[in-house]
PDB file of N, CA and C in Angstrom:
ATOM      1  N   UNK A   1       0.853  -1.164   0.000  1.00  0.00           N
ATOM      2  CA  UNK A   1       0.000   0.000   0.000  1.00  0.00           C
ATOM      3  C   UNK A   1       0.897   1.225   0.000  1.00  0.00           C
ATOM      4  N   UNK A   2       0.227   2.273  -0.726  1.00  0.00           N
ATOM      5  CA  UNK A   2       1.087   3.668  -0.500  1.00  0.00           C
ATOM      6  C   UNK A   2       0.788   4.369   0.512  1.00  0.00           C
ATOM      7  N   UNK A   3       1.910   5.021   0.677  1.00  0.00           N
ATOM      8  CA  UNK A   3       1.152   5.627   1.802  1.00  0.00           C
ATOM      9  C   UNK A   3      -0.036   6.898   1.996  1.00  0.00           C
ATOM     10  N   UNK A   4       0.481   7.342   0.959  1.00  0.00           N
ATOM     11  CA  UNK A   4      -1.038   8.140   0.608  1.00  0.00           C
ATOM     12  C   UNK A   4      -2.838   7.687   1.040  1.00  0.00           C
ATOM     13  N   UNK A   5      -2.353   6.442   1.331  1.00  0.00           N
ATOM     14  CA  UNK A   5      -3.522   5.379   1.305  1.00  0.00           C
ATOM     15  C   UNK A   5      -4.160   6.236   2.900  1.00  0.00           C
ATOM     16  N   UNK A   6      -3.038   5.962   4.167  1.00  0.00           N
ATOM     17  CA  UNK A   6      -3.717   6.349   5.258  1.00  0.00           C
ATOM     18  C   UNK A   6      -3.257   8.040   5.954  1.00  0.00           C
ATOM     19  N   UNK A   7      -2.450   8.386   5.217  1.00  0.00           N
ATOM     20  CA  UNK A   7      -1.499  10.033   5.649  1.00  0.00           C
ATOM     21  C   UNK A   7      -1.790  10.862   4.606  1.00  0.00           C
ATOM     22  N   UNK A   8      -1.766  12.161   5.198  1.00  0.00           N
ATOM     23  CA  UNK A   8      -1.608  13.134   4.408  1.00  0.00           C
ATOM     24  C   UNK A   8       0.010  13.777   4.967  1.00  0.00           C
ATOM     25  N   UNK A   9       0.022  15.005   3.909  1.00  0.00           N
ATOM     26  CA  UNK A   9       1.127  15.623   3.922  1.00  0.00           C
ATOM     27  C   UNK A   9       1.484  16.847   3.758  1.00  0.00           C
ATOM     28  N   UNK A  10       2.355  17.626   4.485  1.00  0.00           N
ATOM     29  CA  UNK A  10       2.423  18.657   3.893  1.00  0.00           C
ATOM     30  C   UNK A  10       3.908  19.536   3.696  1.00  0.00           C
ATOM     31  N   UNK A  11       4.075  20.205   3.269  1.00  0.00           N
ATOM     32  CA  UNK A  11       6.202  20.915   2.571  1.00  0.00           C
ATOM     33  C   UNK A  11       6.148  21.832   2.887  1.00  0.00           C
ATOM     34  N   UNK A  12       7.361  22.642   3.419  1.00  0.00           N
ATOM     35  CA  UNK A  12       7.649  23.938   3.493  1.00  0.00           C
ATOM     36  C   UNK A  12       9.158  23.879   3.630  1.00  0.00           C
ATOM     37  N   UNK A  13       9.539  25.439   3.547  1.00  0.00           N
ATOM     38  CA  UNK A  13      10.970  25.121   2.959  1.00  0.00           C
ATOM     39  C   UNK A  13      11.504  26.644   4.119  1.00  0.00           C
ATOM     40  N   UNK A  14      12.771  26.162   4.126  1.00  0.00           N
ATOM     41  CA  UNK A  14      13.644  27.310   4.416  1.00  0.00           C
ATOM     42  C   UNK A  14      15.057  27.456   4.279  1.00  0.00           C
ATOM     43  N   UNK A  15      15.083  28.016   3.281  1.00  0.00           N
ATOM     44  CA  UNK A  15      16.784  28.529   2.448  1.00  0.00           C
ATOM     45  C   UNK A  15      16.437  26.630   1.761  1.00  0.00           C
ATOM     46  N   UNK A  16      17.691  26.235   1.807  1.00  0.00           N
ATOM     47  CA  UNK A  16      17.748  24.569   0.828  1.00  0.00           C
ATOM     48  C   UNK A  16      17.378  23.546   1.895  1.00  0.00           C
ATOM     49  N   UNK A  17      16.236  23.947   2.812  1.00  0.00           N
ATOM     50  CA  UNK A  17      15.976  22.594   3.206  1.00  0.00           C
ATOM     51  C   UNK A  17      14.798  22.580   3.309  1.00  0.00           C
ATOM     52  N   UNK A  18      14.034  21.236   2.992  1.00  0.00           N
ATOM     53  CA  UNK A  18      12.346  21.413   3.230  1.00  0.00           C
ATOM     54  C   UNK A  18      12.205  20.231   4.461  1.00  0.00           C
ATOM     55  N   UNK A  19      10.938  20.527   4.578  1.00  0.00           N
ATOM     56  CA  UNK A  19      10.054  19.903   6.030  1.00  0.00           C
ATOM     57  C   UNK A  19       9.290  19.370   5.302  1.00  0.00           C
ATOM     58  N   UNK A  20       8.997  18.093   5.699  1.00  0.00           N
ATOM     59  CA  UNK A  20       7.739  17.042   5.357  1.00  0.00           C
ATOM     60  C   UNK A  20       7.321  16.716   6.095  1.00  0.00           C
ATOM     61  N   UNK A  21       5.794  16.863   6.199  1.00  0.00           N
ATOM     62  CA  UNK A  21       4.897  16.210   7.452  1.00  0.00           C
ATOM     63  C   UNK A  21       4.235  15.215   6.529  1.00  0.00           C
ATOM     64  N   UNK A  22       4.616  14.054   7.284  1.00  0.00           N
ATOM     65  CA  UNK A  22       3.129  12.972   7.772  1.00  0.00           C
ATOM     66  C   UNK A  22       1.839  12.651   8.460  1.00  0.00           C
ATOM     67  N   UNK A  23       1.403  13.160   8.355  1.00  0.00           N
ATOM     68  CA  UNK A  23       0.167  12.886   9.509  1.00  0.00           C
ATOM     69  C   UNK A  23      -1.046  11.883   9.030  1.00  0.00           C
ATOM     70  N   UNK A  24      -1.292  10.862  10.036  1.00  0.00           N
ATOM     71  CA  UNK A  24      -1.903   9.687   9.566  1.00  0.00           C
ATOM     72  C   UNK A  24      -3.484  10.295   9.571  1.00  0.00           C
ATOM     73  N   UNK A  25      -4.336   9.909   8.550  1.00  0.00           N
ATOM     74  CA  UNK A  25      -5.470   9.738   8.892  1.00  0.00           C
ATOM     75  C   UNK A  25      -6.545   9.172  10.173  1.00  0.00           C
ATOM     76  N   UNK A  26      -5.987   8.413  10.290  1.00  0.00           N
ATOM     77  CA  UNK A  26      -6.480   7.934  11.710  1.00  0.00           C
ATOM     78  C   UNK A  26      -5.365   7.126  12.612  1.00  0.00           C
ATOM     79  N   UNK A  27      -5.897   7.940  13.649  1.00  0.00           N
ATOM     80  CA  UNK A  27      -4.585   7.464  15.176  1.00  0.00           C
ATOM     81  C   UNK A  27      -4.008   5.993  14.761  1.00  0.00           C
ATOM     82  N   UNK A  28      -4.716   5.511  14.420  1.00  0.00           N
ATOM     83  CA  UNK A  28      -4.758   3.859  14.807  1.00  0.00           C
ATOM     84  C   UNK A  28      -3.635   3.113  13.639  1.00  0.00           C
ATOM     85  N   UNK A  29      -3.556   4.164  13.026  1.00  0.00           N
ATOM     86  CA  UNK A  29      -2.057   3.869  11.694  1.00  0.00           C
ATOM     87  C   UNK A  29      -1.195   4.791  12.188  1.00  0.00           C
ATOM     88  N   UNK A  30      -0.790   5.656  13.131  1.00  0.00           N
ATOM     89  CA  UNK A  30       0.037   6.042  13.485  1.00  0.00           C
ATOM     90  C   UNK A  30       1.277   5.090  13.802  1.00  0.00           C
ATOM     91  N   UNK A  31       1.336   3.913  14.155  1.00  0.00           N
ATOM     92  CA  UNK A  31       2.041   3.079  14.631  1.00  0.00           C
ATOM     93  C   UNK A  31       3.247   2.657  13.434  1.00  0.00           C
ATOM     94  N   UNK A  32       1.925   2.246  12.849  1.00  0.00           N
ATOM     95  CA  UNK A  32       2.562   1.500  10.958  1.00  0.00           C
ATOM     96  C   UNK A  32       3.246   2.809  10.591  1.00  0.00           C
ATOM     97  N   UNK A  33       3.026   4.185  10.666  1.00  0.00           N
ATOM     98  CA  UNK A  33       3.846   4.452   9.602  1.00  0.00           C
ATOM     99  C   UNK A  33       4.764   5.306  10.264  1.00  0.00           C
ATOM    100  N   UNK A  34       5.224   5.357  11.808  1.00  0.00           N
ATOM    101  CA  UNK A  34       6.264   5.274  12.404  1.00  0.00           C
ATOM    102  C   UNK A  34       7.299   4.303  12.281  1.00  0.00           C
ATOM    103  N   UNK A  35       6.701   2.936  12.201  1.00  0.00           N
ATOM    104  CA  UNK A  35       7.733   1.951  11.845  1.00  0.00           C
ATOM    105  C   UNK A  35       8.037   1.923  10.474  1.00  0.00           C
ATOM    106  N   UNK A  36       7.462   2.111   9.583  1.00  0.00           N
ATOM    107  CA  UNK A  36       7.597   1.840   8.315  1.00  0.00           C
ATOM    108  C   UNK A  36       8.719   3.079   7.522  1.00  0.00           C
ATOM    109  N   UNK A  37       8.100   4.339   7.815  1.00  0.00           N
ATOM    110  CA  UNK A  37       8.746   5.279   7.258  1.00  0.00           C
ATOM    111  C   UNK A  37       9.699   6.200   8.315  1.00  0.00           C
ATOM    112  N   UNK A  38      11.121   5.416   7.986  1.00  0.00           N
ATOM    113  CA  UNK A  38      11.932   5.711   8.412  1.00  0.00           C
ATOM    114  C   UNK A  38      12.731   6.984   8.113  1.00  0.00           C
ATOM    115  N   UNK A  39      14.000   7.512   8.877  1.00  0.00           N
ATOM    116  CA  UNK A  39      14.608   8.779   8.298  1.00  0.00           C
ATOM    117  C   UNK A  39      15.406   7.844   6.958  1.00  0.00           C
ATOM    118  N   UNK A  40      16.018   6.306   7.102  1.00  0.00           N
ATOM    119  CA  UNK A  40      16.742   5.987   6.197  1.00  0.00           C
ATOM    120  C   UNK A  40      15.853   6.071   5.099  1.00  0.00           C
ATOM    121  N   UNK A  41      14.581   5.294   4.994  1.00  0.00           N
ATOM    122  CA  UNK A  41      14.090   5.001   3.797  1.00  0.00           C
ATOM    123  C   UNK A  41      13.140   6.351   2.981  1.00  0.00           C
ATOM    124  N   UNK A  42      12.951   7.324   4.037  1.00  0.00           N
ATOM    125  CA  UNK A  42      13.074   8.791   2.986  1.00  0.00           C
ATOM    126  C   UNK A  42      14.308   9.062   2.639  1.00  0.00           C
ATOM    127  N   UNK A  43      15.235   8.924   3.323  1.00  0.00           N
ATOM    128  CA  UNK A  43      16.430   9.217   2.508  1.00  0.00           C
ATOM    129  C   UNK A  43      16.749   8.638   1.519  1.00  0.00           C
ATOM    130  N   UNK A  44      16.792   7.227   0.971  1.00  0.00           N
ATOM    131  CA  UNK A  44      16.659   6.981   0.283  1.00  0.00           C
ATOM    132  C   UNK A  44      15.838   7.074  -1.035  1.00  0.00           C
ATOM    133  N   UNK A  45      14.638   7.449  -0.785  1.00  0.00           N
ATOM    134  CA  UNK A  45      13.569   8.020  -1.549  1.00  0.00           C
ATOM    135  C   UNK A  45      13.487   8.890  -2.438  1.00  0.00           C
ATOM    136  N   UNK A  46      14.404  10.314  -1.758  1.00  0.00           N
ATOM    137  CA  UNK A  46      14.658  11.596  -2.002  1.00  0.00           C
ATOM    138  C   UNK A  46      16.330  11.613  -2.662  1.00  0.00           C
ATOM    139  N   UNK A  47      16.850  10.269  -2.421  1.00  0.00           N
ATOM    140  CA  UNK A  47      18.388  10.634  -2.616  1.00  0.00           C
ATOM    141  C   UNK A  47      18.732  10.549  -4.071  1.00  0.00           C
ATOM    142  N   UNK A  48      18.308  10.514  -5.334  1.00  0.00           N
ATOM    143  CA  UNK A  48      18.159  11.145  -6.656  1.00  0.00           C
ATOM    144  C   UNK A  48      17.938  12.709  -6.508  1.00  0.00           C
ATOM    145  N   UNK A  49      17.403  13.041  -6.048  1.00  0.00           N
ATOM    146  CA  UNK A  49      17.203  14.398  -5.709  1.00  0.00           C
ATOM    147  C   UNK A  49      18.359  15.223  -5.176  1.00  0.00           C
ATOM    148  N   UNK A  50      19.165  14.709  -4.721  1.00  0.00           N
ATOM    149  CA  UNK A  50      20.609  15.279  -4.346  1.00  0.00           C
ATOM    150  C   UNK A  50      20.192  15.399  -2.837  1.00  0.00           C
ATOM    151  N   UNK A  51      19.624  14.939  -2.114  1.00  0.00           N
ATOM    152  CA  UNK A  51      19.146  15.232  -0.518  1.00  0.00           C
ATOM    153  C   UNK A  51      20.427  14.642  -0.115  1.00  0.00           C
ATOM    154  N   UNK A  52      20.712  15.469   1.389  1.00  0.00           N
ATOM    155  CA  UNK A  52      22.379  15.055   1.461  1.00  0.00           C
ATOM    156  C   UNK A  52      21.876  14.679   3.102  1.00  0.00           C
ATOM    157  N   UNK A  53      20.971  14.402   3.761  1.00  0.00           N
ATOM    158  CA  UNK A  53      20.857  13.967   4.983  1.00  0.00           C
ATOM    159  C   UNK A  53      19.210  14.389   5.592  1.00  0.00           C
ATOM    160  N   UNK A  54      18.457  13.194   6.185  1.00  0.00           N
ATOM    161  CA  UNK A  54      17.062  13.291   7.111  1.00  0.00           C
ATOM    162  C   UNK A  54      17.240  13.151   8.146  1.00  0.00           C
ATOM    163  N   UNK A  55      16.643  13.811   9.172  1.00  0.00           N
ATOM    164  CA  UNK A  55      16.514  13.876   9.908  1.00  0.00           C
ATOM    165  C   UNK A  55      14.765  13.663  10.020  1.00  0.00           C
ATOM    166  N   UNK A  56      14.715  13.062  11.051  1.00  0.00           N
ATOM    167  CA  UNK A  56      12.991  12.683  11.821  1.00  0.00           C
ATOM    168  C   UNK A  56      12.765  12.768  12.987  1.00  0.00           C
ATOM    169  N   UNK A  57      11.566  13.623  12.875  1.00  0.00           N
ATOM    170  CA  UNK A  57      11.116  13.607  14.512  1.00  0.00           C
ATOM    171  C   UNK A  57       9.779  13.342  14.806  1.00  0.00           C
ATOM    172  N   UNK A  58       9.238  13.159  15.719  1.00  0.00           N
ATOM    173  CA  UNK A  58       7.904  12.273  15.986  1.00  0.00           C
ATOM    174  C   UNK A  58       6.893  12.959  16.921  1.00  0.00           C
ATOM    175  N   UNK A  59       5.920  13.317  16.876  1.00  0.00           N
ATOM    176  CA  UNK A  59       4.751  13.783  17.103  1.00  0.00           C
ATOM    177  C   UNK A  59       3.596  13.309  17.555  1.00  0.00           C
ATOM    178  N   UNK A  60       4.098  12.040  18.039  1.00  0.00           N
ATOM    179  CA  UNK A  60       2.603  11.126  18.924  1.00  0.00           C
ATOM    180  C   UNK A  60       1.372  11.661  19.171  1.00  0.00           C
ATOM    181  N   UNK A  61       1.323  12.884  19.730  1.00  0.00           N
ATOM    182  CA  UNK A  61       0.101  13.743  20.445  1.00  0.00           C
ATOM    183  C   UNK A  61      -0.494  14.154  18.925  1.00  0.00           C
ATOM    184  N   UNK A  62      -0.023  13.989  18.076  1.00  0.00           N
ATOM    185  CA  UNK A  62      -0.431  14.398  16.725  1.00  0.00           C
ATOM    186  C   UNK A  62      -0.884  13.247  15.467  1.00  0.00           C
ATOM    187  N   UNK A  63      -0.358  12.710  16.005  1.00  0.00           N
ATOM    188  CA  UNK A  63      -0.164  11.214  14.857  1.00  0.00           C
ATOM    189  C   UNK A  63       0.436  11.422  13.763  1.00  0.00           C
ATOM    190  N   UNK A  64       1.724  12.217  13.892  1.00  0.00           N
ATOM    191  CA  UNK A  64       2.673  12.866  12.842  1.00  0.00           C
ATOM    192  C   UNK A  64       3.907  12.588  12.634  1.00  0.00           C
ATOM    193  N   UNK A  65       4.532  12.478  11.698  1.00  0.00           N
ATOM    194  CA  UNK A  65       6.240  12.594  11.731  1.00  0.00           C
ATOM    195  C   UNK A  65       6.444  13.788  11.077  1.00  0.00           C
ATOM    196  N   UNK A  66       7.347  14.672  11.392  1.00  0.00           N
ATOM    197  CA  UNK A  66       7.823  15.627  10.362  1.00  0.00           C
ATOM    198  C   UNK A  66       9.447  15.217  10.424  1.00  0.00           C
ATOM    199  N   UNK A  67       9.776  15.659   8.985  1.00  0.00           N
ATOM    200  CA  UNK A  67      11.162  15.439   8.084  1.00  0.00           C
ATOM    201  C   UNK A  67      11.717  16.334   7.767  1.00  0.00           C
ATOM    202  N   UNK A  68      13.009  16.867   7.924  1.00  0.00           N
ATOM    203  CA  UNK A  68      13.529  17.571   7.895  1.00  0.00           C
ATOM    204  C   UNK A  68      14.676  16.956   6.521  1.00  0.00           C
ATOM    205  N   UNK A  69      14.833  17.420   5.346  1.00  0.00           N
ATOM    206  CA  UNK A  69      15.669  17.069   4.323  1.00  0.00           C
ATOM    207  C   UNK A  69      16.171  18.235   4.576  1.00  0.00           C
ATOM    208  N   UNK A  70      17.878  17.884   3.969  1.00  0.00           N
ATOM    209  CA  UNK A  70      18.618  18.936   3.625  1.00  0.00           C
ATOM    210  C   UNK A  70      19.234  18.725   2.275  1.00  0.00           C
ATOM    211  N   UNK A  71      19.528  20.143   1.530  1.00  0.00           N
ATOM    212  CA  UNK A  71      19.668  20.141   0.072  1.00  0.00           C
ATOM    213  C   UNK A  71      19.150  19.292  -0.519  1.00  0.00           C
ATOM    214  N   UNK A  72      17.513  20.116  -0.829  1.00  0.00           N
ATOM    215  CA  UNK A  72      16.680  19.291  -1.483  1.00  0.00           C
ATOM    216  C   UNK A  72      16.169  20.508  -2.495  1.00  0.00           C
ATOM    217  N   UNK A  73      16.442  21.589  -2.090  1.00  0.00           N
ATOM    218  CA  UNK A  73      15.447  22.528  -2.641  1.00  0.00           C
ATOM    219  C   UNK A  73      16.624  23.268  -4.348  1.00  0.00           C
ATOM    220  N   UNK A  74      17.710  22.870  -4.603  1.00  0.00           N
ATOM    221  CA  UNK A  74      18.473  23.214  -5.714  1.00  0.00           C
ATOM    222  C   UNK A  74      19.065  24.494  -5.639  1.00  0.00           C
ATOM    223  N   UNK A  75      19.364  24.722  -4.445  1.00  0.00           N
ATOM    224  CA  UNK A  75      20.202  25.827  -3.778  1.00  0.00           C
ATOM    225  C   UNK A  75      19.096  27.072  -2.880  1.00  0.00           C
ATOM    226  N   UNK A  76      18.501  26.998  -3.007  1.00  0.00           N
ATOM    227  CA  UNK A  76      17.393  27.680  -2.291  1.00  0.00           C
ATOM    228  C   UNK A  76      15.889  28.380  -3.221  1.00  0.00           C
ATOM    229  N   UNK A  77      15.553  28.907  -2.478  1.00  0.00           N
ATOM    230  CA  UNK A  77      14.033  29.966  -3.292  1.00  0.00           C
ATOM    231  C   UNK A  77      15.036  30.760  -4.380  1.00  0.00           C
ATOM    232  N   UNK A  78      15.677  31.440  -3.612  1.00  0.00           N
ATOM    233  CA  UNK A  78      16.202  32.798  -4.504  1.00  0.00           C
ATOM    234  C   UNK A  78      17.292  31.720  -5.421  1.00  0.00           C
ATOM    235  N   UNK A  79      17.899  31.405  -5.345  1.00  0.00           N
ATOM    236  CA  UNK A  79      18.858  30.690  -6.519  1.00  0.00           C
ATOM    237  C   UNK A  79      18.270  30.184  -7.203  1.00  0.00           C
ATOM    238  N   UNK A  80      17.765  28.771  -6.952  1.00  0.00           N
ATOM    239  CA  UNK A  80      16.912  27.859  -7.611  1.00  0.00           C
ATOM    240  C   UNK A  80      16.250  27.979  -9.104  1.00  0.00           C
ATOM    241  N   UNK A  81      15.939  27.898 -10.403  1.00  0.00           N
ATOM    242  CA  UNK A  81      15.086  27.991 -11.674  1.00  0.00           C
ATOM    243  C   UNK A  81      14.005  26.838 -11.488  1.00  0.00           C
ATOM    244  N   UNK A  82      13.942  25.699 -10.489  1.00  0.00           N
ATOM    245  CA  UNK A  82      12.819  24.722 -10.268  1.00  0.00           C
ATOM    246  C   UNK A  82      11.761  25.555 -10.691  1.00  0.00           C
ATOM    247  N   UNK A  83      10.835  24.858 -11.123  1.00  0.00           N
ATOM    248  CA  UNK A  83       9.251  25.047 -11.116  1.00  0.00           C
ATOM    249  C   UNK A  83       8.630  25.485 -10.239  1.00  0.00           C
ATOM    250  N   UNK A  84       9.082  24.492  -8.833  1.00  0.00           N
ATOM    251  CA  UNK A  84       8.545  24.298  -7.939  1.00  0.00           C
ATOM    252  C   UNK A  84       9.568  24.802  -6.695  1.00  0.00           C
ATOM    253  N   UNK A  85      10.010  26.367  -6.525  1.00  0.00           N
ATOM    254  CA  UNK A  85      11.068  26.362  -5.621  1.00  0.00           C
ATOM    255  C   UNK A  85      10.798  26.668  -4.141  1.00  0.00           C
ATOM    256  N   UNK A  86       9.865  26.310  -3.827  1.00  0.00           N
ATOM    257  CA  UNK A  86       9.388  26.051  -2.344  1.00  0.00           C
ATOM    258  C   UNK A  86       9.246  24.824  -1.954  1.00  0.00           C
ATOM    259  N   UNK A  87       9.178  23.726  -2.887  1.00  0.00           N
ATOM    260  CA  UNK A  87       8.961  22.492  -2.722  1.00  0.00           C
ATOM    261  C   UNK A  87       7.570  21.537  -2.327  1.00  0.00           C
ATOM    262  N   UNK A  88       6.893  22.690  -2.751  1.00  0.00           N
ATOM    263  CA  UNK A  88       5.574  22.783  -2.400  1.00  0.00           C
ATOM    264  C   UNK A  88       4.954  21.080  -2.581  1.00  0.00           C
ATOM    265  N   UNK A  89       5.596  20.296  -3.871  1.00  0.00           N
ATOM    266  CA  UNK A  89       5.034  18.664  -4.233  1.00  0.00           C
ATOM    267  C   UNK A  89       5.703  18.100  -3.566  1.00  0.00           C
ATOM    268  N   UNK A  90       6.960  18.179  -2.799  1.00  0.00           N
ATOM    269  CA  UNK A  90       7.772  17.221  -2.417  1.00  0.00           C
ATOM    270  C   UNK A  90       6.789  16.543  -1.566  1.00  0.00           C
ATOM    271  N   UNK A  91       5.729  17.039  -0.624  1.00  0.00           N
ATOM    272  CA  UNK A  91       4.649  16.253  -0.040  1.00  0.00           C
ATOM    273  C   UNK A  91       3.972  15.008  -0.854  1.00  0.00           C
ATOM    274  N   UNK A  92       3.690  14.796  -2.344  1.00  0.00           N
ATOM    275  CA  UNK A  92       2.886  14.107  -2.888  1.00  0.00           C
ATOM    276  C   UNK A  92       4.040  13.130  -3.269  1.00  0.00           C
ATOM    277  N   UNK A  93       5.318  13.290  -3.766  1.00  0.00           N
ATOM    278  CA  UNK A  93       6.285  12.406  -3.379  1.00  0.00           C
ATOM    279  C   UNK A  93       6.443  11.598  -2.499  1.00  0.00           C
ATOM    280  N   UNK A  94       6.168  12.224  -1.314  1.00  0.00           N
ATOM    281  CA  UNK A  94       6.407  11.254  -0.111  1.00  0.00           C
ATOM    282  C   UNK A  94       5.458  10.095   0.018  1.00  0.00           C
ATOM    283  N   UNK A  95       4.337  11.072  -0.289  1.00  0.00           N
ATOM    284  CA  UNK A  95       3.099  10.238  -0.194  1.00  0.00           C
ATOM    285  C   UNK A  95       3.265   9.286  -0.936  1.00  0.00           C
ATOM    286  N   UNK A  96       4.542   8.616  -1.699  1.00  0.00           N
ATOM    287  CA  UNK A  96       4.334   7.777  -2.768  1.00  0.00           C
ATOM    288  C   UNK A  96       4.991   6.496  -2.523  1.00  0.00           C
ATOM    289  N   UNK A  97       5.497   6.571  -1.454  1.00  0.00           N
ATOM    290  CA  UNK A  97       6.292   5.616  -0.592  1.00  0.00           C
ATOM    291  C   UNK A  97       5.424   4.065   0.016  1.00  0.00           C
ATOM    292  N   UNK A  98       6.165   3.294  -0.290  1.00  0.00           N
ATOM    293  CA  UNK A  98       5.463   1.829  -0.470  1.00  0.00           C
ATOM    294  C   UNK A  98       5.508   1.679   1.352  1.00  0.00           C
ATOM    295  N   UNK A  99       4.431   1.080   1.612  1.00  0.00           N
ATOM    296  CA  UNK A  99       4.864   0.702   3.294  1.00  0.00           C
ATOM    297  C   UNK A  99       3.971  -0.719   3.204  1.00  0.00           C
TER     298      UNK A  99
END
């Protein structure tokens, strides 16, 4: 299943690094996709992308993980020519992750 299936998501960025939240649809998958979606296996995910290190932190009272990537964003807002230089999809990416 993807994970899109039970989480939503959401990106924000500051200078070349973006934030990814997870947040499960319901409490009761909070568990699964703490275990499942790891800092390695977003890193891995994102690491075509030139992401050079994740960091994860966990949000129980929330049923959330947020992600912290670094150099993901192609040198920042102001440098960057991306499409997308806030990183605004990197959320629907994530969401694309097999668990």
């Amino acid at each position: 299943m993807k994970l899109h299936e039970i989480a939503h998501s959401r990106a924000g960025d500051k200078g070349n690094i973006s934030t990814i939240s997870v947040i499960a649809y319901d409490r009761a998958n909070y568990e699964l996709i703490r275990a499942k979606v790891t800092a390695e296996r977003v890193m891995n995910h994102f690491k075509p992308m030139g992401v050079t290190g994740v960091e994860r932190y966990e949000l129980p009272q929330l049923a959330a993980l947020n992600f912290v990537l670094r150099n993901t964003l192609g040198g920042g807002v102001t440098r960057s020519i991306a499409l997308d230089i806030h990183g605004k999809t990197l959320s629907a990416l994530m969401l694309e992750i097999e668990i």
